[in-house]
C-alpha atoms as a PDB file:
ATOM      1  CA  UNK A   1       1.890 -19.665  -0.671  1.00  0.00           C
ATOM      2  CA  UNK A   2       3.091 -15.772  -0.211  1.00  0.00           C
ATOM      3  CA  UNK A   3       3.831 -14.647   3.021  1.00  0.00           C
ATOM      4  CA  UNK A   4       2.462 -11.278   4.040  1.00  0.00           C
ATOM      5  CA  UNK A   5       5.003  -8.743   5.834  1.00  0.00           C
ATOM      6  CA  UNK A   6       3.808  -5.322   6.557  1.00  0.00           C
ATOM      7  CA  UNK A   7       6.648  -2.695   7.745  1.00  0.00           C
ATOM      8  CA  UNK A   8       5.544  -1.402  10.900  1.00  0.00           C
ATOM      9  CA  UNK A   9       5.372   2.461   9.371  1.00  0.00           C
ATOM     10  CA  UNK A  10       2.701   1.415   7.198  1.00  0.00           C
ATOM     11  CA  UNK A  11      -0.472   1.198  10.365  1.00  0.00           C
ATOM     12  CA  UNK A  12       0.554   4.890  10.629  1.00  0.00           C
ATOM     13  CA  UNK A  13      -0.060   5.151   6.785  1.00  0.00           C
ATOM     14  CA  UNK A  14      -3.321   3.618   7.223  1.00  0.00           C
ATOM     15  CA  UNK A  15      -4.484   5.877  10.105  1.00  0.00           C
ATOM     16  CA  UNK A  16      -3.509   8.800   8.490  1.00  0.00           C
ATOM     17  CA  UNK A  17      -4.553   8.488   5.214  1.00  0.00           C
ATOM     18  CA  UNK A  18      -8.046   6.803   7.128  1.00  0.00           C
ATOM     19  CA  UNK A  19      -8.761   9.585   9.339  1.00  0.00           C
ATOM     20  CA  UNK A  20      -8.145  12.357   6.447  1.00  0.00           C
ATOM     21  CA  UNK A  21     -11.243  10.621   4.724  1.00  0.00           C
ATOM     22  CA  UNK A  22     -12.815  10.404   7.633  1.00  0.00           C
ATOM     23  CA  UNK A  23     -12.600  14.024   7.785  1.00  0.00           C
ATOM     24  CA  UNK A  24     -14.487  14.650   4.395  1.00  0.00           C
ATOM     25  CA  UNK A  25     -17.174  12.375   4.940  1.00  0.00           C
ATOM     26  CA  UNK A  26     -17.828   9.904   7.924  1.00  0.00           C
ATOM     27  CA  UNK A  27     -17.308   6.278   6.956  1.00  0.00           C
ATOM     28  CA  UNK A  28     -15.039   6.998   3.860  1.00  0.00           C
ATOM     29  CA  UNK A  29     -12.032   5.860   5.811  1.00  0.00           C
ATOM     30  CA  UNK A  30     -13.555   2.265   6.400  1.00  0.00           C
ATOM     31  CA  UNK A  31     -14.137   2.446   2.888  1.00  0.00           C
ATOM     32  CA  UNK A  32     -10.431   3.185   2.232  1.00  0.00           C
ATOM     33  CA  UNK A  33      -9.463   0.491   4.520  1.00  0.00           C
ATOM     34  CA  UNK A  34     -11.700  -2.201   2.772  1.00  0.00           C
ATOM     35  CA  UNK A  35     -10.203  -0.896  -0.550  1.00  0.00           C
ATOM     36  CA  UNK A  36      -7.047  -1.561   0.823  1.00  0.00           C
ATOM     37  CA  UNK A  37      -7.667  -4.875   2.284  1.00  0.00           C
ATOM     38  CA  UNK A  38      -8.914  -5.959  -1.247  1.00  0.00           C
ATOM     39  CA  UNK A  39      -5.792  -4.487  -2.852  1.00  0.00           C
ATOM     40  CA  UNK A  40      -3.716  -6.708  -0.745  1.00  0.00           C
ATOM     41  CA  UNK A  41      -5.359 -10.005  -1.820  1.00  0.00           C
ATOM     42  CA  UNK A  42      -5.103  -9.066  -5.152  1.00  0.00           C
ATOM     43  CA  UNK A  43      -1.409  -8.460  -4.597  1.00  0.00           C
ATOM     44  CA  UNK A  44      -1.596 -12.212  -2.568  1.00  0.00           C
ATOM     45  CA  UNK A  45      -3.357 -13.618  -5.648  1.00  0.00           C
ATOM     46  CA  UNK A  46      -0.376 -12.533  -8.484  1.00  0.00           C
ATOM     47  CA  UNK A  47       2.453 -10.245  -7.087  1.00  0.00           C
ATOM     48  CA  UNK A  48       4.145 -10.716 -10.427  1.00  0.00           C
ATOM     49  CA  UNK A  49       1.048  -9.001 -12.003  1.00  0.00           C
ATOM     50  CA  UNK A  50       2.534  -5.641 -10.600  1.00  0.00           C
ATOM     51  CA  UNK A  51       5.452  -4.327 -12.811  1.00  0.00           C
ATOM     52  CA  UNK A  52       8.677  -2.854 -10.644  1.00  0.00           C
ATOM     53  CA  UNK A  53       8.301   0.894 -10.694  1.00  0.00           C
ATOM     54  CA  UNK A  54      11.703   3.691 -11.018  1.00  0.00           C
ATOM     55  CA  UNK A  55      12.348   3.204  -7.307  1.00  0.00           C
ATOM     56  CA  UNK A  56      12.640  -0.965  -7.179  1.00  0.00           C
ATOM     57  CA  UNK A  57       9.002  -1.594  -5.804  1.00  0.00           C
ATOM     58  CA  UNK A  58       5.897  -3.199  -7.068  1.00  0.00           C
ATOM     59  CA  UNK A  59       3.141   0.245  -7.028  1.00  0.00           C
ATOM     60  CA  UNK A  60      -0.755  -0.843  -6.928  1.00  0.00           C
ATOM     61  CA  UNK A  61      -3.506   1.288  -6.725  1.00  0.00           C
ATOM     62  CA  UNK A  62      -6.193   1.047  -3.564  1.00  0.00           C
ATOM     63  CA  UNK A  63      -9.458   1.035  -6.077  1.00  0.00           C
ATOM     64  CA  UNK A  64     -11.557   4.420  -6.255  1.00  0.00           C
ATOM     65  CA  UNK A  65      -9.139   6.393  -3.966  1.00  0.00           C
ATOM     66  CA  UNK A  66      -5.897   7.648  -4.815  1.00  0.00           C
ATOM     67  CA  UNK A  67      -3.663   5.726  -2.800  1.00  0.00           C
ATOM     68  CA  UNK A  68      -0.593   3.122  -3.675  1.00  0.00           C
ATOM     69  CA  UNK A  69       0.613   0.098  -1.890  1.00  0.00           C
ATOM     70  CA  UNK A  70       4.487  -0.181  -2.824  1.00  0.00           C
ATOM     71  CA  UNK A  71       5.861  -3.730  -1.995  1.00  0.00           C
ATOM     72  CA  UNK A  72       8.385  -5.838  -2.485  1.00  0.00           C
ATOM     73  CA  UNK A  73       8.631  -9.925  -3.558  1.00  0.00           C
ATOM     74  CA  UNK A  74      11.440 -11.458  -1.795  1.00  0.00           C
ATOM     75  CA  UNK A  75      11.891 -15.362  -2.000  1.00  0.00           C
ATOM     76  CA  UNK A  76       8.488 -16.328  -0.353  1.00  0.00           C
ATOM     77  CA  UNK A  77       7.467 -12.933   1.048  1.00  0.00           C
ATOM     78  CA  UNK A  78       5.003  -9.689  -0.203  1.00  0.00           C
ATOM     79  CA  UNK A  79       6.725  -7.117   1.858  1.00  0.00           C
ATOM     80  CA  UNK A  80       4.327  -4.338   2.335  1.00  0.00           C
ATOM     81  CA  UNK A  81       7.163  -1.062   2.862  1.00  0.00           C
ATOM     82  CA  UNK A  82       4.535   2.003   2.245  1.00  0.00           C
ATOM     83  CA  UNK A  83       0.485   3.200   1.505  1.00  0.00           C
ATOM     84  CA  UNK A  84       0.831   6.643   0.331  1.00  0.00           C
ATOM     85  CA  UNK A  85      -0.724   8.981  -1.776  1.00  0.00           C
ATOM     86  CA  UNK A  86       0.010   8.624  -5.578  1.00  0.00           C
ATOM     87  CA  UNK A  87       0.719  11.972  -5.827  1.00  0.00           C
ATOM     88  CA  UNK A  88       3.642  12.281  -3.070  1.00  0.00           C
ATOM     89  CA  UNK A  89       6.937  11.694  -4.061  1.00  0.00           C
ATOM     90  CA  UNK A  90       8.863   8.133  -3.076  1.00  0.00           C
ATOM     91  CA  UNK A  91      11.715  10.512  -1.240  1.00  0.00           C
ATOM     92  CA  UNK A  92       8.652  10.273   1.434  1.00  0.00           C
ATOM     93  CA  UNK A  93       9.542   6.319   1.865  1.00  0.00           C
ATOM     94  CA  UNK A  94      12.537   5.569  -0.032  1.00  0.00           C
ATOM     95  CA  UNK A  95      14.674   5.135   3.686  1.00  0.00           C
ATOM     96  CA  UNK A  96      12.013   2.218   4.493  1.00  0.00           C
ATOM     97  CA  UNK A  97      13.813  -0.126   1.998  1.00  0.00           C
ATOM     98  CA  UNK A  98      15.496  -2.931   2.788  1.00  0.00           C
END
């Protein structure tokens, strides 16, 4: 059994990236934030599923939006570290790792 750990930076990921969609069309940032929910049992289900990207962490992609979860597996632990846009770059996060 994995056990979930979610930097705290990554609620302010959420927010923002919630409220921008928000901003286009009410009730898209729920959306995003059901997306994102499902993208993290999927990562629960098969972390190893997720190949290691350039920077060390495990990228998936939040289905029908353009967003990434980047985590890390340590012994028993998915370690959530960022939810950002797949088009910024990872300088944006890299001082979150471990």
């Amino acid at each position: 059994m994995w056990r979930l750990v979610v930097r705290p930076q990554v609620e302010d990921d959420l927010v923002e990236a919630s409220l921008w969609y928000d901003k286009k069309q009410i009730g898209l940032g729920d959306q995003f934030l059901a997306e994102y929910v499902a993208a993290i049992y999927r990562i629960l289900e098969n972390p190893w599923l997720f190949s290691i990207a350039a920077n060390g962490l495990r990228p998936c992609l939040i289905k029908r939006f353009s967003y990434m979860i980047h985590f890390a597996v340590e012994d028993d632990q998915i370690i959530v570290i960022a939810v950002m846009n797949a088009a910024r770059d990872d300088a944006s996060f890299v001082q979150r790792l471990p």
